[in-house]
N, C-alpha and C. Protein backbone atom coordinates (compact mmCIF):
# COMPACT_ATOMS: atom_id res chain seq x y z
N UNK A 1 31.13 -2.63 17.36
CA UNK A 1 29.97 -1.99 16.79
C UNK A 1 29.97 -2.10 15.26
N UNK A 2 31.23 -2.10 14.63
CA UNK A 2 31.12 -1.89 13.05
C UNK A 2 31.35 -3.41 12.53
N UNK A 3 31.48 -4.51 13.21
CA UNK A 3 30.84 -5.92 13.06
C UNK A 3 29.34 -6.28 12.67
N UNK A 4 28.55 -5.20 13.60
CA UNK A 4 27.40 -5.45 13.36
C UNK A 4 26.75 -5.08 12.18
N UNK A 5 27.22 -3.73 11.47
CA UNK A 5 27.35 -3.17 10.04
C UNK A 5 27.79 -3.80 8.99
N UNK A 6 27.72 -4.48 8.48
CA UNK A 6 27.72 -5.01 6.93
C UNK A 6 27.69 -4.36 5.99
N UNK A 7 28.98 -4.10 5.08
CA UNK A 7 29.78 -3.20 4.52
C UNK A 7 28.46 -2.65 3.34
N UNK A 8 27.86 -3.44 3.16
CA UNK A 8 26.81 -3.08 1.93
C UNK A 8 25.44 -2.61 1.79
N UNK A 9 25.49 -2.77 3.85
CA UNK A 9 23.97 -2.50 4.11
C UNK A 9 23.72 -0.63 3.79
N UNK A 10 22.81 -0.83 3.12
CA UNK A 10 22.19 1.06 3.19
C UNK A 10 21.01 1.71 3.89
N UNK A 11 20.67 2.35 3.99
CA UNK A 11 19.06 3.12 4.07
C UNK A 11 18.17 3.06 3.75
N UNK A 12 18.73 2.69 2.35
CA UNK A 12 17.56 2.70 1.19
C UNK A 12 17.02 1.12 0.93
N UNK A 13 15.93 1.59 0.55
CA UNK A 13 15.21 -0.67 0.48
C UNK A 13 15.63 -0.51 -0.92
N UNK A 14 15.62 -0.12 -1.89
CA UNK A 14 15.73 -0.21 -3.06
C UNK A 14 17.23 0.55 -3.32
N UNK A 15 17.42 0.02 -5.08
CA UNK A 15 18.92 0.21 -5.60
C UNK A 15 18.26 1.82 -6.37
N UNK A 16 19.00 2.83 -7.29
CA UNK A 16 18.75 3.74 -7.98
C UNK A 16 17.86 3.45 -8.90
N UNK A 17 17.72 2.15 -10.10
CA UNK A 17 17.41 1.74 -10.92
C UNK A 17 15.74 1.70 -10.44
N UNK A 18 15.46 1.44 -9.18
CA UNK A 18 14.35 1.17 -8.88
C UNK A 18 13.94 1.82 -8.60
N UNK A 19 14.09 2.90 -7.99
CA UNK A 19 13.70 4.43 -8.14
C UNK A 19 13.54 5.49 -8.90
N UNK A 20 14.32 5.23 -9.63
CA UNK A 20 13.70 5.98 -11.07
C UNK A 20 12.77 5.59 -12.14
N UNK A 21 12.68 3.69 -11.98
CA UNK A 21 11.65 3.07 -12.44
C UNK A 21 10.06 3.65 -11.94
N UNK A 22 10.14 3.48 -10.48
CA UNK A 22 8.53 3.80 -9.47
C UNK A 22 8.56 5.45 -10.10
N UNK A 23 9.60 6.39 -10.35
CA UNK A 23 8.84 7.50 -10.48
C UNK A 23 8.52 7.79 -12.00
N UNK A 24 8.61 6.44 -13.42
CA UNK A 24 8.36 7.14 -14.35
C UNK A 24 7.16 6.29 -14.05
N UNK A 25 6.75 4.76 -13.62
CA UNK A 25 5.99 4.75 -13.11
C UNK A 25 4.31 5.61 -12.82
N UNK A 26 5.09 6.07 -11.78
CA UNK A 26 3.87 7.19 -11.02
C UNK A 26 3.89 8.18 -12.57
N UNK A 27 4.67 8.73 -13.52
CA UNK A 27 4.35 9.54 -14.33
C UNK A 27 3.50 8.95 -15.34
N UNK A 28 3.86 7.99 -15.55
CA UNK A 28 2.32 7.08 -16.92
C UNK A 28 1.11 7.32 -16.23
N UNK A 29 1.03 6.67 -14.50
CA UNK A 29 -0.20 6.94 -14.22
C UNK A 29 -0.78 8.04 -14.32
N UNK A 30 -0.31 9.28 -13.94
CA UNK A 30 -0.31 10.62 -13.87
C UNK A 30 -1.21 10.85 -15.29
N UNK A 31 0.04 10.67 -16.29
CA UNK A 31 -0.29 11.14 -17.34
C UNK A 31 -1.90 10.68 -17.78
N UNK A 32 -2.24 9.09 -17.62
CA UNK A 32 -3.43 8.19 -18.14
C UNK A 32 -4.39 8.80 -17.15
N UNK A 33 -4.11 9.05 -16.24
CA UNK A 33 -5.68 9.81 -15.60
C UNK A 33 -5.98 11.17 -15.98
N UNK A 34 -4.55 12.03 -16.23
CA UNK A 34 -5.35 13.27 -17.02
C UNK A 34 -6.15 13.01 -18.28
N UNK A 35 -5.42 12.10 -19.15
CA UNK A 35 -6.33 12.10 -19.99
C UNK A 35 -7.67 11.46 -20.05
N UNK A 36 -7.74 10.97 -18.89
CA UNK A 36 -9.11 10.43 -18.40
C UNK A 36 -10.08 11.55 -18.38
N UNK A 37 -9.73 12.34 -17.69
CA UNK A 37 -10.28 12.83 -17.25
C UNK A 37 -10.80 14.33 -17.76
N UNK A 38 -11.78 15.13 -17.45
CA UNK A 38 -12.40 15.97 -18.37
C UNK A 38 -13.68 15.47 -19.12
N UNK A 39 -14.24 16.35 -19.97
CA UNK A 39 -15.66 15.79 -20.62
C UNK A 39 -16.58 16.98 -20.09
N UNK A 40 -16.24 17.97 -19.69
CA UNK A 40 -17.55 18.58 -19.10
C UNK A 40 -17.91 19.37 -20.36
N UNK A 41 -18.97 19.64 -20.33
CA UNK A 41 -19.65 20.61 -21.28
C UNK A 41 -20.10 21.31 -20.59
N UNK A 42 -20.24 22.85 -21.68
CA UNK A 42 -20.45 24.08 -21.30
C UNK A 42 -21.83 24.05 -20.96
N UNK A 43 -22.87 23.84 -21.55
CA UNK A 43 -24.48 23.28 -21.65
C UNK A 43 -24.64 21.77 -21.03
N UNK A 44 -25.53 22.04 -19.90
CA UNK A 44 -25.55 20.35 -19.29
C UNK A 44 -26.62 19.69 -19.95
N UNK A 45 -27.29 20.40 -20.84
CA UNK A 45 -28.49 19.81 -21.89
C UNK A 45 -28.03 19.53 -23.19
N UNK A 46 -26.98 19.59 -22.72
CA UNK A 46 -26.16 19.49 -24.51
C UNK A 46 -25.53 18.25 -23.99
N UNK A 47 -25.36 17.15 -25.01
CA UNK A 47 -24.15 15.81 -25.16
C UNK A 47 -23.72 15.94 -26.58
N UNK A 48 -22.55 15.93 -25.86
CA UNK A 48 -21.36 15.62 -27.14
C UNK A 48 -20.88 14.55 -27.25
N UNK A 49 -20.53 13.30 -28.06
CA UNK A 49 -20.42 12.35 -28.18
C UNK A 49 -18.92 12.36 -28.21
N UNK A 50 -18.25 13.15 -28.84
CA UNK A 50 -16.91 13.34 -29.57
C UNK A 50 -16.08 13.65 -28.73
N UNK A 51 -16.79 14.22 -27.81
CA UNK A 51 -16.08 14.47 -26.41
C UNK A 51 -15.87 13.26 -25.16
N UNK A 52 -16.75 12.76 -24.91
CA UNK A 52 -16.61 11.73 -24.06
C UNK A 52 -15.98 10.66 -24.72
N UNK A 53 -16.31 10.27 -25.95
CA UNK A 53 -15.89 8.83 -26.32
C UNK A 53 -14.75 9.12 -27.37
N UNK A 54 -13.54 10.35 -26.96
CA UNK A 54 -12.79 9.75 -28.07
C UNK A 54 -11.91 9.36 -28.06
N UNK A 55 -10.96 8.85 -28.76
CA UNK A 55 -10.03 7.89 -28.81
C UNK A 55 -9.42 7.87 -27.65
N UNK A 56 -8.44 9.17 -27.21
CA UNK A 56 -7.28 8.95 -26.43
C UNK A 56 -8.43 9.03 -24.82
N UNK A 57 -9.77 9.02 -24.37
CA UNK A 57 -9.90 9.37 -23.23
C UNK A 57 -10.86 7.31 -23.18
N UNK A 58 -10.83 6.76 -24.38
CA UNK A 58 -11.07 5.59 -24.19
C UNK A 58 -10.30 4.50 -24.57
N UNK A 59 -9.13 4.55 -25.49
CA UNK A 59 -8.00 4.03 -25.78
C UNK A 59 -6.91 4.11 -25.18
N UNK A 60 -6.25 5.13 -25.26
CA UNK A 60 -4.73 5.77 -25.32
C UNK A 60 -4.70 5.64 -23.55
N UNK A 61 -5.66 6.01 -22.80
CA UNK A 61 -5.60 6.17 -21.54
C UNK A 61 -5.26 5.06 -20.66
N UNK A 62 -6.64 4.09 -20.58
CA UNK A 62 -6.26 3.41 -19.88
C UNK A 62 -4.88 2.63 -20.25
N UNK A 63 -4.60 2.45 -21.38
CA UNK A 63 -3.34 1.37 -21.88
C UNK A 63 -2.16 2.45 -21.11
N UNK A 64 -2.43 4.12 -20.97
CA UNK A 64 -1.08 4.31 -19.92
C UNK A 64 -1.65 3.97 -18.58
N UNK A 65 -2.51 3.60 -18.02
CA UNK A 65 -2.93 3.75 -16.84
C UNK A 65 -1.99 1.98 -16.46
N UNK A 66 -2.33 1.21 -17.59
CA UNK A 66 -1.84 -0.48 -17.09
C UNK A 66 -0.41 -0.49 -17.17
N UNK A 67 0.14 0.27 -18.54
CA UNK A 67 1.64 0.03 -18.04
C UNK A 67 2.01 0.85 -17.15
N UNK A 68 1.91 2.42 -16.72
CA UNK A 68 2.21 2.26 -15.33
C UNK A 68 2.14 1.49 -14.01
N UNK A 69 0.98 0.62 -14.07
CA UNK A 69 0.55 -0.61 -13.63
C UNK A 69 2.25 -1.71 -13.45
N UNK A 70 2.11 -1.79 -14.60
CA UNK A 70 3.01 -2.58 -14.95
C UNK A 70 4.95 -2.43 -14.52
N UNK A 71 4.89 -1.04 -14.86
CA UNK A 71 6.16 -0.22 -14.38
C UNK A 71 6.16 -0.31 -13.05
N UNK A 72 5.29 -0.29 -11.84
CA UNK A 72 5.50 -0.11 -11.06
C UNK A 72 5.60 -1.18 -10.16
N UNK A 73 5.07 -2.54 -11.12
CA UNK A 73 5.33 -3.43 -10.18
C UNK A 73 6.73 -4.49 -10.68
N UNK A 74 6.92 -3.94 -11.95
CA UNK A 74 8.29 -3.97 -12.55
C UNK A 74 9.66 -3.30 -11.55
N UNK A 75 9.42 -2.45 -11.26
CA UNK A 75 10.47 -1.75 -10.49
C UNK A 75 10.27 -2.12 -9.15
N UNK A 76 8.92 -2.49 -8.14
CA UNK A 76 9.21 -3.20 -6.95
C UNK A 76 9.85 -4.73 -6.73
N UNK A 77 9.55 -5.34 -8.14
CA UNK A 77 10.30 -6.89 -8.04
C UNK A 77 11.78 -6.90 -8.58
N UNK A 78 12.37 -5.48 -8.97
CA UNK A 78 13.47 -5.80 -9.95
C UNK A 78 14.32 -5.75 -8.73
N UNK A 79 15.23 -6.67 -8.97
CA UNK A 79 16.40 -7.01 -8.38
C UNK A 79 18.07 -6.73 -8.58
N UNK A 80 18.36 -5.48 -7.77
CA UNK A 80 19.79 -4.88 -7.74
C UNK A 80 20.71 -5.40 -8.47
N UNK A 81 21.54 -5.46 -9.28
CA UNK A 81 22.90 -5.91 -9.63
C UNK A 81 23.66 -5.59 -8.46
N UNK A 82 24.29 -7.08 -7.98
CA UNK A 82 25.18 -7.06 -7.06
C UNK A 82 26.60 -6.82 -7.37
C-alpha cells in the first residue's frame, strides 16, 4: 500500500508560497472594488463631479483591480521549489 504513496505527494495542489500569493491576490481585488465603488449622493438632483470622477475611484482602482489580476494568475502558474 505505501508503494503506491510517493513520499512527496500531499493534499494540497499548491506549495505555501502559492497560497499566500492567491490570498494577497484576492486582497488587491478586494481592496480596487471598494474603491470603486460608492458615488451616491444625498440629493438625486444634485451631480457632483468630484465625486464620481476622482482620482483614486478612476485611477488608483482599477490599476489595483489588474494587479490583483495579475497576482493571481502569478501565483496559479508559479512553480514549487523542489
Amino acid at each position: 500500500m505505501s508503494a503506491l504513496k510517493d513520499k512527496n505527494s500531499s493534499i494540497f495542489l499548491f506549495d505555501k508560497t502559492n497560497y499566500i500569493l492567491i490570498v494577497v491576490g484576492v486582497f488587491l481585488l478586494l481592496i480596487g472594488f471598494y474603491l470603486m465603488s460608492g458615488g451616491k449622493s444625498e440629493d438625486v438632483h444634485q451631480f457632483h463631479a468630484e465625486e464620481v470622477f476622482s482620482t483614486t475611484r478612476i485611477t488608483l482602482a482599477p490599476i489595483l483591480v489588474l494587479l490583483g489580476l495579475v497576482v493571481e494568475i502569478f501565483a496559479i502558474m508559479h512553480k514549487p521549489k523542489q
